[in-house]
Protein backbone atom coordinates (compact mmCIF):
# COMPACT_ATOMS: atom_id res chain seq x y z
CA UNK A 1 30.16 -4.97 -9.60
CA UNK A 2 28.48 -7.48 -7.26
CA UNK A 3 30.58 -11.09 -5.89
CA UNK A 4 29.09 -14.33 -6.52
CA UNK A 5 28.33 -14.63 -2.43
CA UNK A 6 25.80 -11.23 -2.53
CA UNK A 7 24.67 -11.48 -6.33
CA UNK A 8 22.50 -15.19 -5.34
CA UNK A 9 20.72 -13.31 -2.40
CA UNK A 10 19.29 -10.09 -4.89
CA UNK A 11 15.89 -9.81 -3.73
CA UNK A 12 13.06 -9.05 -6.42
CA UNK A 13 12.35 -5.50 -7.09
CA UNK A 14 9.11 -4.60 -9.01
CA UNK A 15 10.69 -2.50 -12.14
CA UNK A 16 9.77 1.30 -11.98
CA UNK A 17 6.51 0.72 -14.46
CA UNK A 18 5.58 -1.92 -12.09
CA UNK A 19 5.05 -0.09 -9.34
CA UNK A 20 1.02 0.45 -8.65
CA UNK A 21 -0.45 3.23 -6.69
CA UNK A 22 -2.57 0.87 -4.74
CA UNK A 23 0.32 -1.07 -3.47
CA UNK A 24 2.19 2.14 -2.60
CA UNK A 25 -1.08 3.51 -0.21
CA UNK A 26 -1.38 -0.40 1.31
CA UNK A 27 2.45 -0.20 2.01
CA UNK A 28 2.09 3.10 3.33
CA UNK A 29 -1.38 2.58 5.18
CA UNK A 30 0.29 0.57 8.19
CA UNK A 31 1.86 2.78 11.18
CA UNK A 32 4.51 0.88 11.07
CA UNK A 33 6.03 0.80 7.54
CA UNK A 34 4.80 4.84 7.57
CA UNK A 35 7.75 4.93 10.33
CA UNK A 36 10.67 2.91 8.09
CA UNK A 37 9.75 5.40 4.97
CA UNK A 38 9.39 8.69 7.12
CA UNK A 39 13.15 7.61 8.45
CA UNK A 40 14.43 6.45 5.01
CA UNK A 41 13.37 10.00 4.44
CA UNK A 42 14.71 12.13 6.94
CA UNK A 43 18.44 10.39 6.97
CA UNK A 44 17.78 10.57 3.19
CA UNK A 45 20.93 7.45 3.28
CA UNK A 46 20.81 3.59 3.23
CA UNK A 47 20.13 2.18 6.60
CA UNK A 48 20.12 -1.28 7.74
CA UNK A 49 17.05 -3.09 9.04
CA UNK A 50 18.94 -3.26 12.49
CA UNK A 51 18.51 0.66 12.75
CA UNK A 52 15.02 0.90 12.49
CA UNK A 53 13.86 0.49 16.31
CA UNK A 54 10.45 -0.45 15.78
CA UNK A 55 8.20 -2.05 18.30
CA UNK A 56 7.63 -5.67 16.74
CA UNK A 57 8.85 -8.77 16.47
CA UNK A 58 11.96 -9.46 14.26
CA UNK A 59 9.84 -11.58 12.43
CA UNK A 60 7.26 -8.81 12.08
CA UNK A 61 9.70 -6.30 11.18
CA UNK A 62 10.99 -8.39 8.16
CA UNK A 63 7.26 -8.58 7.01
CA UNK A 64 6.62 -4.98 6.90
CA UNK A 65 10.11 -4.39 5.10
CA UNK A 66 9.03 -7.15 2.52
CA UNK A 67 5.54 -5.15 1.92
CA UNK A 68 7.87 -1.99 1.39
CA UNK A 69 10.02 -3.81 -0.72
CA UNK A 70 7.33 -5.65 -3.39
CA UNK A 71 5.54 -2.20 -3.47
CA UNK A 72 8.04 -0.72 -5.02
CA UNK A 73 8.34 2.03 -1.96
CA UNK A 74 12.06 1.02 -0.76
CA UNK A 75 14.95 -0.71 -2.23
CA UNK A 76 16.88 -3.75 -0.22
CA UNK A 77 20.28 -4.77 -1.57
CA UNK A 78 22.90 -6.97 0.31
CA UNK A 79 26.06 -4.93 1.58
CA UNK A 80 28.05 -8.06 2.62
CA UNK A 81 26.09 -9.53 5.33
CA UNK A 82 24.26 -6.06 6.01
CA UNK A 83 20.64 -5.71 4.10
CA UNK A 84 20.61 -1.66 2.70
CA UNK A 85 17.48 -0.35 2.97
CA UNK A 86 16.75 3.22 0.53
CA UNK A 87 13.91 4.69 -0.14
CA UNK A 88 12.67 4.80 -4.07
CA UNK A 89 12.45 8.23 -4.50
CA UNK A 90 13.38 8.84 -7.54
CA UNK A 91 10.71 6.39 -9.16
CA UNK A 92 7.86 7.04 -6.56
CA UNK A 93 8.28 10.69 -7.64
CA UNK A 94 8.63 10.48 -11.17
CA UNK A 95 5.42 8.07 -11.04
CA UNK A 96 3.56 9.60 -8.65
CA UNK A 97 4.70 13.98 -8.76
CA UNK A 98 3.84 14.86 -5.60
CA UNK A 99 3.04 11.63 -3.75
CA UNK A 100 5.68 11.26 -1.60
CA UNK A 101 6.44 14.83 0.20
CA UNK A 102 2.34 15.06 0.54
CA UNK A 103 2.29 12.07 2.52
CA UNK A 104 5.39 12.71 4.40
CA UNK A 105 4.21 16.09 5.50
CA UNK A 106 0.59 14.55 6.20
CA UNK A 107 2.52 12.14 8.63
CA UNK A 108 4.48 15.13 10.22
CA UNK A 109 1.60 16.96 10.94
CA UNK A 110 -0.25 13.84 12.56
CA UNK A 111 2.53 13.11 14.37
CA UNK A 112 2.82 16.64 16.03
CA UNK A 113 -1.15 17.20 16.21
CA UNK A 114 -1.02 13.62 18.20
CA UNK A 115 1.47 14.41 20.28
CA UNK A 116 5.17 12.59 18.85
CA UNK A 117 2.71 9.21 17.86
């Protein structure tokens, strides 16, 4: 059950049969939003925005979370004053069978072959 303070600030979702496959690979395309989704992944738990330690701007950083979020790639709910961030899983891979881990492992094996990048 959500409080009157949290339920004005949901943020719009696109429903599960929403979600395009051309969104997903723009959202994914940029290094940086490839980073939030590959550590959505591995903690496999909500995080806040202020764990990701990415290289940008705060400004910047809300931007790329936004692109994840419209996608349809990550969920972002209000705990409080915290913003939740969790990856879709569940309707990326019932969508798209395969998607997901493909990419993920793709990015792994980039990230060795390039050194930790």
């Amino acid at each position: 059950m959500t409080d009157t303070a949290t339920a004005g600030r949901a943020l719009p979702h696109p429903e599960r049969q929403q979600i395009r496959l051309e969104a997903v690979l723009h959202a994914l395309s940029d290094p940086m939003r490839l980073q939030i989704v590959r550590e959505l992944a591995a903690q496999e738990v909500e995080l806040t925005c202020s764990q990701f330690e990415l290289p940008v701007t705060k400004s910047t950083t809300t931007h790329h979370f936004r692109v994840l979020r419209e996608s349809g790639v990550i969920r972002q709910i209000y705990r409080g004053t915290a913003k939740m961030n969790a990856l879709r899983r569940d309707d990326l891979d019932g969508l798209f069978p395969g998607l997901l881990d493909s990419l993920l492992a793709a990015a792994d094996r980039q990230s060795a072959r390039l050194g930790g990048a």
